[in-house]
C-alpha atoms as a PDB file:
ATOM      1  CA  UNK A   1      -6.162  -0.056  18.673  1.00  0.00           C
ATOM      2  CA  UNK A   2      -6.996   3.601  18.037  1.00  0.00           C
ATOM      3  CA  UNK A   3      -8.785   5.183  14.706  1.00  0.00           C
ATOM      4  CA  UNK A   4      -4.928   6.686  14.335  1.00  0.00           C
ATOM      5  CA  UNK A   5      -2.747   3.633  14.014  1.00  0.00           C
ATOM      6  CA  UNK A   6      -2.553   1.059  11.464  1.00  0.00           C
ATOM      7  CA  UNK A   7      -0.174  -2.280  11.935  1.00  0.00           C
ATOM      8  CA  UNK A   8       2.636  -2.420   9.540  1.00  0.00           C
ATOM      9  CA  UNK A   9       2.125  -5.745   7.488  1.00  0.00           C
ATOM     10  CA  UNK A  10       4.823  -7.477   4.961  1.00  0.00           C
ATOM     11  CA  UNK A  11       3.636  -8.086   1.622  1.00  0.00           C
ATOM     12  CA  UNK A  12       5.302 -10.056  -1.341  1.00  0.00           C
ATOM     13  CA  UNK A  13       3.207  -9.047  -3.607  1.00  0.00           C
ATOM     14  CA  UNK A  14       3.449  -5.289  -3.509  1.00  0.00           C
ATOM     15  CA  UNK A  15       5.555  -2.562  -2.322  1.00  0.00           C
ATOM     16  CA  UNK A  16       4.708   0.498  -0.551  1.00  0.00           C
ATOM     17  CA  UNK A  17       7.247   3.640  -0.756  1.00  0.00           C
ATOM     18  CA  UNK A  18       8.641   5.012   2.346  1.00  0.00           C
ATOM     19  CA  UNK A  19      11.090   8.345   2.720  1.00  0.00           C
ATOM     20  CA  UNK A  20      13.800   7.643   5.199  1.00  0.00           C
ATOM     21  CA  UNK A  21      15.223  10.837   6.751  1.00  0.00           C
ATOM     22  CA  UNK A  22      17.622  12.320   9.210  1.00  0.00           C
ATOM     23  CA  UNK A  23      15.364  13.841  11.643  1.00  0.00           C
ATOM     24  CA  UNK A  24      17.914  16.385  12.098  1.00  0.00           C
ATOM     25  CA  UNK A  25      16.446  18.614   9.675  1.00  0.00           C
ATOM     26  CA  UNK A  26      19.340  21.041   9.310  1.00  0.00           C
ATOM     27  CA  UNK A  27      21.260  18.499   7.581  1.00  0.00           C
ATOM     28  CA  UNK A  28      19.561  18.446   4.089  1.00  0.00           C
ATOM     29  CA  UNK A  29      21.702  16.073   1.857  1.00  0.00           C
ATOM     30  CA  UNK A  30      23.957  14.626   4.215  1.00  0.00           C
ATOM     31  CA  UNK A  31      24.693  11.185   4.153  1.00  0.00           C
ATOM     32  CA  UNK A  32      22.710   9.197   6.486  1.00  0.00           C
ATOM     33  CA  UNK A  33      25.085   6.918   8.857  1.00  0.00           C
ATOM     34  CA  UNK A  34      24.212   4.014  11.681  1.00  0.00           C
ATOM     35  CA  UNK A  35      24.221   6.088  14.216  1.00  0.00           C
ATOM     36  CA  UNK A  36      21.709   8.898  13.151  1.00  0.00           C
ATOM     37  CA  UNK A  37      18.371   9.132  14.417  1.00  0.00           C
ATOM     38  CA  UNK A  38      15.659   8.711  11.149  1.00  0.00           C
ATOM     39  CA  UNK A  39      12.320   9.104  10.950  1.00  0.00           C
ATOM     40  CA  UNK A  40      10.218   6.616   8.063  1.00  0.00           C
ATOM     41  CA  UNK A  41       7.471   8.061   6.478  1.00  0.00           C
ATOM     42  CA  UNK A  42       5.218   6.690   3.963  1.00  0.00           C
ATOM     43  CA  UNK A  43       5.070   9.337   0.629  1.00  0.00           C
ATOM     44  CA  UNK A  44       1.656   8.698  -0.036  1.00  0.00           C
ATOM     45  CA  UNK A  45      -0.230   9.825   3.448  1.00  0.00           C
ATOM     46  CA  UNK A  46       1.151  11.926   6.552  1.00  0.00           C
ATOM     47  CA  UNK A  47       2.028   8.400   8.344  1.00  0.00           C
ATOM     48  CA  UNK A  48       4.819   7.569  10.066  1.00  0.00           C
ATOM     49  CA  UNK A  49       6.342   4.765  11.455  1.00  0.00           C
ATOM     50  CA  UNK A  50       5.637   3.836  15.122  1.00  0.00           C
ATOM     51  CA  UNK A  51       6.770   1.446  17.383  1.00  0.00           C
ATOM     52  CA  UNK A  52       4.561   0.262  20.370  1.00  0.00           C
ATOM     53  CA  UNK A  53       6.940   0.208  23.102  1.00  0.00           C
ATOM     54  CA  UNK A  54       5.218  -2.753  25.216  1.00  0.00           C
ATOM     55  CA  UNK A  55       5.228  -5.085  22.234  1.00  0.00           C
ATOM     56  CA  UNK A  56       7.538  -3.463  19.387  1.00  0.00           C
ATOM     57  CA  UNK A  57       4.796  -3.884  17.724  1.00  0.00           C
ATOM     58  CA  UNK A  58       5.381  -1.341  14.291  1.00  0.00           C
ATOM     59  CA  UNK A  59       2.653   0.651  13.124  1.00  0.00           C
ATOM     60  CA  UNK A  60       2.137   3.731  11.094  1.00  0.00           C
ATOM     61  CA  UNK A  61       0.605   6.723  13.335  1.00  0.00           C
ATOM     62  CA  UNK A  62       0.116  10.466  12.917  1.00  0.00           C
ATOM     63  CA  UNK A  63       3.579  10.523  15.710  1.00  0.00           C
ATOM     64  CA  UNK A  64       6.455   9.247  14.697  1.00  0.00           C
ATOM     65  CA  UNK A  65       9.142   6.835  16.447  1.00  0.00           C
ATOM     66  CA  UNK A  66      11.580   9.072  18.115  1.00  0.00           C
ATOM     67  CA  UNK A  67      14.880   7.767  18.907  1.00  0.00           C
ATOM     68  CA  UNK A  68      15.082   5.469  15.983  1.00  0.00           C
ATOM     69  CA  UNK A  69      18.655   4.962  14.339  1.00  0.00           C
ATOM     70  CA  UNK A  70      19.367   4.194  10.887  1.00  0.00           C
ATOM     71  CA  UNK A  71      21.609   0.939  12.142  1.00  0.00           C
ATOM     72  CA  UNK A  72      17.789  -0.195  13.492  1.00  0.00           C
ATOM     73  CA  UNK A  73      17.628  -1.561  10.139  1.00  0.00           C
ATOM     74  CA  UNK A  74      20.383  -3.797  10.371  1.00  0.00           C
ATOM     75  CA  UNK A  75      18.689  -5.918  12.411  1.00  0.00           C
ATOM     76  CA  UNK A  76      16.119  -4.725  14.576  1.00  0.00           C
ATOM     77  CA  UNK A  77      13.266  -5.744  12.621  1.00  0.00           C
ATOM     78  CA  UNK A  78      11.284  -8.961  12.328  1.00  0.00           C
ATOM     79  CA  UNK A  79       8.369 -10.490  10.484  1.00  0.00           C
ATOM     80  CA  UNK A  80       5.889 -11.642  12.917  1.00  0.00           C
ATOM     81  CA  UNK A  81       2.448 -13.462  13.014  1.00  0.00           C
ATOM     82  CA  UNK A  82      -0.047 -13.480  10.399  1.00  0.00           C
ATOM     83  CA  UNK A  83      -2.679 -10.641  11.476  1.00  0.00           C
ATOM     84  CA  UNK A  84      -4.980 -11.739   8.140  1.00  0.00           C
ATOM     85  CA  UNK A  85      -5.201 -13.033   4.690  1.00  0.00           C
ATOM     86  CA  UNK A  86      -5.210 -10.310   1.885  1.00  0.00           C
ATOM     87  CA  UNK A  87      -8.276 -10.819  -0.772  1.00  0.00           C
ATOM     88  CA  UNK A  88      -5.775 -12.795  -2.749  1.00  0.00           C
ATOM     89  CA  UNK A  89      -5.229 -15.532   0.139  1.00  0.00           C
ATOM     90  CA  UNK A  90      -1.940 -14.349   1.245  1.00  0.00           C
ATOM     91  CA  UNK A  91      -0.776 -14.092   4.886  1.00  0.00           C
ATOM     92  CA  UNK A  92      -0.215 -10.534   6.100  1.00  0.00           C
ATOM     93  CA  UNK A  93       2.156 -11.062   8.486  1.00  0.00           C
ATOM     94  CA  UNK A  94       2.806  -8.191  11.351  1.00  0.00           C
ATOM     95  CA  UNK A  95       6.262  -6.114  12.128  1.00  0.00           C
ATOM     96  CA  UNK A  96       7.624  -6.389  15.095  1.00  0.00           C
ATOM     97  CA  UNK A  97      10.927  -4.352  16.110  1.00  0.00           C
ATOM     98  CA  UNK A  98      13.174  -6.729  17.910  1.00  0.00           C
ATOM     99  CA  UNK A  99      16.446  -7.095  19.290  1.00  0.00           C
ATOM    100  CA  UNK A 100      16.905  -9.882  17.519  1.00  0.00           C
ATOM    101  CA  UNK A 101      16.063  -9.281  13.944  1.00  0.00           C
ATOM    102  CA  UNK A 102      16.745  -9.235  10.664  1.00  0.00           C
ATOM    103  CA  UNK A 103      18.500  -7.114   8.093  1.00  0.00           C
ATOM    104  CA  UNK A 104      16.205  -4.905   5.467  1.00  0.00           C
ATOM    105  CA  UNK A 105      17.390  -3.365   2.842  1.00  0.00           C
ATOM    106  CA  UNK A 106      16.236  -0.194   0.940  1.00  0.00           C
ATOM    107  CA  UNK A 107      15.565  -0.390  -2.854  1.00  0.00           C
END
């Protein structure tokens, strides 16, 4: 794996904040439907989500996924294995994109 990716992990514990957007950037404030292509970005670093193409692996990366439709989060995405245990003893568990997944929701 290079220096510039990082594996996307689930975590029950805590929640990390991502910005979903229209990657159609001439559309500021217009509702986001299925078929638009997003980009997810985490608010607290210039990372964005990834997907490795040969193993749908998700990571976060410097590049993000192009292509990617909101209705991807209907149920494209799937917890995988456990990568590690956190410091607390709790599996961290990889994402894998999927065609068959399960449905995330945004809060």
């Amino acid at each position: 794996m290079s220096t510039d990716t990082i594996p996307l992990t689930s975590a029950h514990a805590e929640r990390t904040r991502f910005r979903v957007s229209r990657t159609d950037s001439s559309t500021a404030g217009t509702v986001i439907v299925g078929s638009d292509e997003i980009g997810i970005t985490l608010t607290t670093a210039n990372l964005s989500v990834n997907i490795i193409d040969t193993t749908g692996q998700v990571i976060l990366s410097s590049a993000p996924k192009s292509g990617l439709k909101f209705s991807s989060l209907l149920g494209k995405f799937n917890v995988g294995s456990t990568l590690y245990k956190d410091s607390q003893g709790s599996d961290m568990k990889e994402l894998i994109y999927t065609d068959d997944g399960e449905e995330w929701e945004l809060v």
